[in-house]
C-alpha atoms as a PDB file:
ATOM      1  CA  UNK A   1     -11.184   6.512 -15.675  1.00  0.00           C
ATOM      2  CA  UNK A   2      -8.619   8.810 -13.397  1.00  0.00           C
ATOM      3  CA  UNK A   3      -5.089   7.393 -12.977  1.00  0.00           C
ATOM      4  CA  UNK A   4      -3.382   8.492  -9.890  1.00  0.00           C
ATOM      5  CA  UNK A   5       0.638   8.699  -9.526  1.00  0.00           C
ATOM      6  CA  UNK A   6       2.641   9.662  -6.488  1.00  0.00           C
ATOM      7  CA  UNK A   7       5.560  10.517  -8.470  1.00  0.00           C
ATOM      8  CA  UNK A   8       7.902   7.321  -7.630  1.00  0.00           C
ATOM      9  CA  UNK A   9       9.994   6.262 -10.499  1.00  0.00           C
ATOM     10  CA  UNK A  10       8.537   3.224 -10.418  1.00  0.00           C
ATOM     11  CA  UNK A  11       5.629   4.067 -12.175  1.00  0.00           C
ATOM     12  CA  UNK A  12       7.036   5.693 -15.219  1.00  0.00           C
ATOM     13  CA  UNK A  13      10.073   2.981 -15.386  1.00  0.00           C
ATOM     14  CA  UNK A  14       7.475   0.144 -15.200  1.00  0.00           C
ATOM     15  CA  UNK A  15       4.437   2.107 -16.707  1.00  0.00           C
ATOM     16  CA  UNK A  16       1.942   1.469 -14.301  1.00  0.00           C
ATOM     17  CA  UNK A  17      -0.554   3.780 -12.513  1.00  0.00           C
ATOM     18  CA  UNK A  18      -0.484   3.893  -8.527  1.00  0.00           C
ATOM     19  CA  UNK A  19      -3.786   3.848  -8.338  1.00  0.00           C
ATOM     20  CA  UNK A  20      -6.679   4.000 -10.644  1.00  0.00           C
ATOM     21  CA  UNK A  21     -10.471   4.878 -10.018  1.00  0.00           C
ATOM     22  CA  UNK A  22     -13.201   3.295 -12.157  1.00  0.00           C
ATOM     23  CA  UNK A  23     -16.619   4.653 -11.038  1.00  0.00           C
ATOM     24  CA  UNK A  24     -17.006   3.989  -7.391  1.00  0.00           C
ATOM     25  CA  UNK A  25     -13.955   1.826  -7.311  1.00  0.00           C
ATOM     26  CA  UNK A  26     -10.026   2.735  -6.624  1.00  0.00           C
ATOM     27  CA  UNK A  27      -7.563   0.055  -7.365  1.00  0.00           C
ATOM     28  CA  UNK A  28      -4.205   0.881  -5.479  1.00  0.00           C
ATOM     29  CA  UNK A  29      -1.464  -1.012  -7.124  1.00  0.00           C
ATOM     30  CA  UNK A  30       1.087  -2.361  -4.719  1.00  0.00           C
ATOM     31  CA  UNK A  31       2.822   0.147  -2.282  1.00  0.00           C
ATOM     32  CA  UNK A  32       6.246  -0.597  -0.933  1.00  0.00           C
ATOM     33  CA  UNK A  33       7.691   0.776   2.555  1.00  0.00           C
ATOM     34  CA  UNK A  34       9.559   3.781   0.586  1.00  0.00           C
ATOM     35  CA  UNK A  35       9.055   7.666   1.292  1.00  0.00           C
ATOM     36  CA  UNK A  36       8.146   8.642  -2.338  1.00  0.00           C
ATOM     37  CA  UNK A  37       9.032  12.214  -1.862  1.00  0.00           C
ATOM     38  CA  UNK A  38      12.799  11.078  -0.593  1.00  0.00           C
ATOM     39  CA  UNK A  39      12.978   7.911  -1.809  1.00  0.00           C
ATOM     40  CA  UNK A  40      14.478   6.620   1.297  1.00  0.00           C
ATOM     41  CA  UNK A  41      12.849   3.448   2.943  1.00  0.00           C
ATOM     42  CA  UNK A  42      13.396   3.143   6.360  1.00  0.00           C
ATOM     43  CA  UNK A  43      15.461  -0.444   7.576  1.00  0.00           C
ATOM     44  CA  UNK A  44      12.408  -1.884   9.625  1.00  0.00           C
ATOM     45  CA  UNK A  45       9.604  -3.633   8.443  1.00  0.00           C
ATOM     46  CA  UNK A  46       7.350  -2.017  10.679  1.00  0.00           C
ATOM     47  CA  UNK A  47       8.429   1.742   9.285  1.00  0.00           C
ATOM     48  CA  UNK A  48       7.992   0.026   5.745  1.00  0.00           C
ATOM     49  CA  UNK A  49       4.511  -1.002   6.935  1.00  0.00           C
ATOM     50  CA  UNK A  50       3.803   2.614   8.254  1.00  0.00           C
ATOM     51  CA  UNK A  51       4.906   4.182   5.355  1.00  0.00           C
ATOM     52  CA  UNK A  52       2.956   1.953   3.347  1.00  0.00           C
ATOM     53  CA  UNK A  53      -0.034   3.056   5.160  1.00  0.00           C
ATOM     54  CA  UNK A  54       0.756   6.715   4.530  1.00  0.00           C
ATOM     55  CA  UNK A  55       0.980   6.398   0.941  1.00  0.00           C
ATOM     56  CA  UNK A  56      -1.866   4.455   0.682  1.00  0.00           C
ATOM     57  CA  UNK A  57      -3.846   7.372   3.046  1.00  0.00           C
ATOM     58  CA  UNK A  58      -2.351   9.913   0.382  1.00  0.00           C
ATOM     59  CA  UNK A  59      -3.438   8.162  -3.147  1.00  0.00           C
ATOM     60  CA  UNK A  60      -6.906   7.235  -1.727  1.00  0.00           C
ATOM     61  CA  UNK A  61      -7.599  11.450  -0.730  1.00  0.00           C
ATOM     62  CA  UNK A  62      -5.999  12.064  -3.735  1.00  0.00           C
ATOM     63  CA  UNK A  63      -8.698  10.298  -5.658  1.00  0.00           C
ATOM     64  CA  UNK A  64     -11.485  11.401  -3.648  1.00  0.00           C
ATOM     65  CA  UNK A  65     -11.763   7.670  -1.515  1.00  0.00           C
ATOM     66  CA  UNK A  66     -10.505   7.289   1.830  1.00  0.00           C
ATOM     67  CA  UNK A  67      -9.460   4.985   4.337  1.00  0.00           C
ATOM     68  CA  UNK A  68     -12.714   3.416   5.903  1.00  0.00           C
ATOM     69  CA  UNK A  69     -13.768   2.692   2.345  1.00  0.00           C
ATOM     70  CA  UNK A  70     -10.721   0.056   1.561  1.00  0.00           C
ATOM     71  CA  UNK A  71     -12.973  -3.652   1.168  1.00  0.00           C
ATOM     72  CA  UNK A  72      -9.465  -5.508   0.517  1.00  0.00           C
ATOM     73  CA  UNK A  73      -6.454  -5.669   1.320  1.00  0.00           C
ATOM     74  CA  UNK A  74      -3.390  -8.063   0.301  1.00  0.00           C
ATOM     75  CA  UNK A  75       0.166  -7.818   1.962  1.00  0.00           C
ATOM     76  CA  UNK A  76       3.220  -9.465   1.057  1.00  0.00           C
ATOM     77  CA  UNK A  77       6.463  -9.639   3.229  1.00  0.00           C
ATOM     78  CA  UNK A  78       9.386 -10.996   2.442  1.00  0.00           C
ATOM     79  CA  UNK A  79       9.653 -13.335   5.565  1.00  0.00           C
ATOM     80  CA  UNK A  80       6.826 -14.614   7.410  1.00  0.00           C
ATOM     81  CA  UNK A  81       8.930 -13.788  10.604  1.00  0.00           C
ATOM     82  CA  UNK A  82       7.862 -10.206   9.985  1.00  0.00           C
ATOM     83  CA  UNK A  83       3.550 -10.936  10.734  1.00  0.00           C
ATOM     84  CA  UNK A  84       4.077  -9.856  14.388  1.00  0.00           C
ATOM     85  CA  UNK A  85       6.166  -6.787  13.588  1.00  0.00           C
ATOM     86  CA  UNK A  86       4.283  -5.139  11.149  1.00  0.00           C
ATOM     87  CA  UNK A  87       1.229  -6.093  12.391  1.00  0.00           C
ATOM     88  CA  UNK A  88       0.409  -2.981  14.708  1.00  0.00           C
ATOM     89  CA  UNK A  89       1.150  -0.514  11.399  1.00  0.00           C
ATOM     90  CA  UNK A  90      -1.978  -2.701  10.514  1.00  0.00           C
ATOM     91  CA  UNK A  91      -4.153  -2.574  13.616  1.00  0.00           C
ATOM     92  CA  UNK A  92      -3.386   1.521  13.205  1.00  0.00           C
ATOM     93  CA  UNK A  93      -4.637   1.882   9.551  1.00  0.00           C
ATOM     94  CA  UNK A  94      -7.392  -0.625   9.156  1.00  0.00           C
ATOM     95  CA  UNK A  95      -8.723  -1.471  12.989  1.00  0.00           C
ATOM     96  CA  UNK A  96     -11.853   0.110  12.637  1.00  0.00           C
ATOM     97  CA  UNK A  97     -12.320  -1.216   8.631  1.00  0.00           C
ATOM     98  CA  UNK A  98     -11.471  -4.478   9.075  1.00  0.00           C
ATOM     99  CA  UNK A  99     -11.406  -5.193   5.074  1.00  0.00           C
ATOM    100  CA  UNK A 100     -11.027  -8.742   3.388  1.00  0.00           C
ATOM    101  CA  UNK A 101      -7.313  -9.389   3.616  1.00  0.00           C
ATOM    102  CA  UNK A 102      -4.807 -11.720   2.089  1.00  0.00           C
ATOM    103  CA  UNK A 103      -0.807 -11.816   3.120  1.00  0.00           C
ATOM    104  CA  UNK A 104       0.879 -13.811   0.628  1.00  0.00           C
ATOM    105  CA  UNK A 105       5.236 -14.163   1.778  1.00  0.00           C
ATOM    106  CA  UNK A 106       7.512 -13.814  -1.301  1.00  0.00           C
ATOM    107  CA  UNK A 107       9.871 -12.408  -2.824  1.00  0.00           C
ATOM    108  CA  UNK A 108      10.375  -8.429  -3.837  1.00  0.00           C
ATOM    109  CA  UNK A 109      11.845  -6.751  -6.564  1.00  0.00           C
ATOM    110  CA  UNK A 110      14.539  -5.404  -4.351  1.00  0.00           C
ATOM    111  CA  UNK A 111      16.221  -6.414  -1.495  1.00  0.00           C
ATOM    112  CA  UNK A 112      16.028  -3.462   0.807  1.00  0.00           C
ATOM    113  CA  UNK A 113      11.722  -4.119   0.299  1.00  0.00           C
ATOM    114  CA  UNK A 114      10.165  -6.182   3.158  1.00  0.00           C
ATOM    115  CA  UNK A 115       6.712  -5.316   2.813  1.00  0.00           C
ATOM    116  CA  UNK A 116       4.246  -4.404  -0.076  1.00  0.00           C
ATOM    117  CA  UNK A 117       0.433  -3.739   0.548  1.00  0.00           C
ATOM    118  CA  UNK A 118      -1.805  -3.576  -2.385  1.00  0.00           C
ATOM    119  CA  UNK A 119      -5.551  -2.386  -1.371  1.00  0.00           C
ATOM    120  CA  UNK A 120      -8.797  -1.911  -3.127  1.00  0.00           C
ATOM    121  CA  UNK A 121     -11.296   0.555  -2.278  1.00  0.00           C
ATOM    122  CA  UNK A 122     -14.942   1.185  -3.045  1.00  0.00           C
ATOM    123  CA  UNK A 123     -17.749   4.286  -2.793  1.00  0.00           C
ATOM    124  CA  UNK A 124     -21.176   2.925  -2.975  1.00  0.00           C
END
């Protein structure tokens, strides 16, 4: 088993892994809109949703996966107002992979967080 971190203080505060790979499988635990290497998150949902997608991009090369082998996805957004804005950060990341998908609205651990996106990726 490989555990991947990006660095965020996140993952030691709350002692999880950002992503871990079991065999041909990398679970990506949920990524918010921030810019890990800044800490900054950008106002917008659809920035959030980018940003998402970057970090996601990074852990998954980082583990030796990449983005056409994500099989799910689930997002979660604070308002289900915000479907329509993020959804071209979407279309740009995942068009052409079109993996199982849940978006579940609720609440996030902080207020400035509109978006998280959680995805699951497999090598076989």
């Amino acid at each position: 088993m490989k555990h991947i971190s990006t660095g965020s203080p996140f993952e030691a505060k709350l002692a999880y892994s950002r992503a871990v790979v079991k065999g041909d499988w990398c679970f990506v635990s949920g990524v918010t809109g921030y810019d890990y290497a800044r800490m900054v998150m950008p106002q917008t949902a659809l920035e959030q949703a980018r940003n998402c997608m970057r970090t996601i991009a990074g852990v998954l090369a980082q583990a030796g996966f990449d983005m056409a082998d994500i099989v799910r996805v689930q997002y979660t957004i604070t308002d289900a107002a915000l479907v329509d804005e993020i959804a071209p950060a979407l279309a740009e990341a995942l068009a052409d992979v079109m993996p199982a998908a849940t978006m579940v609205v609720a609440g996030l651990i902080r207020p400035e967080m509109l978006v998280e996106i959680e995805v699951t990726a497999f090598k076989g």
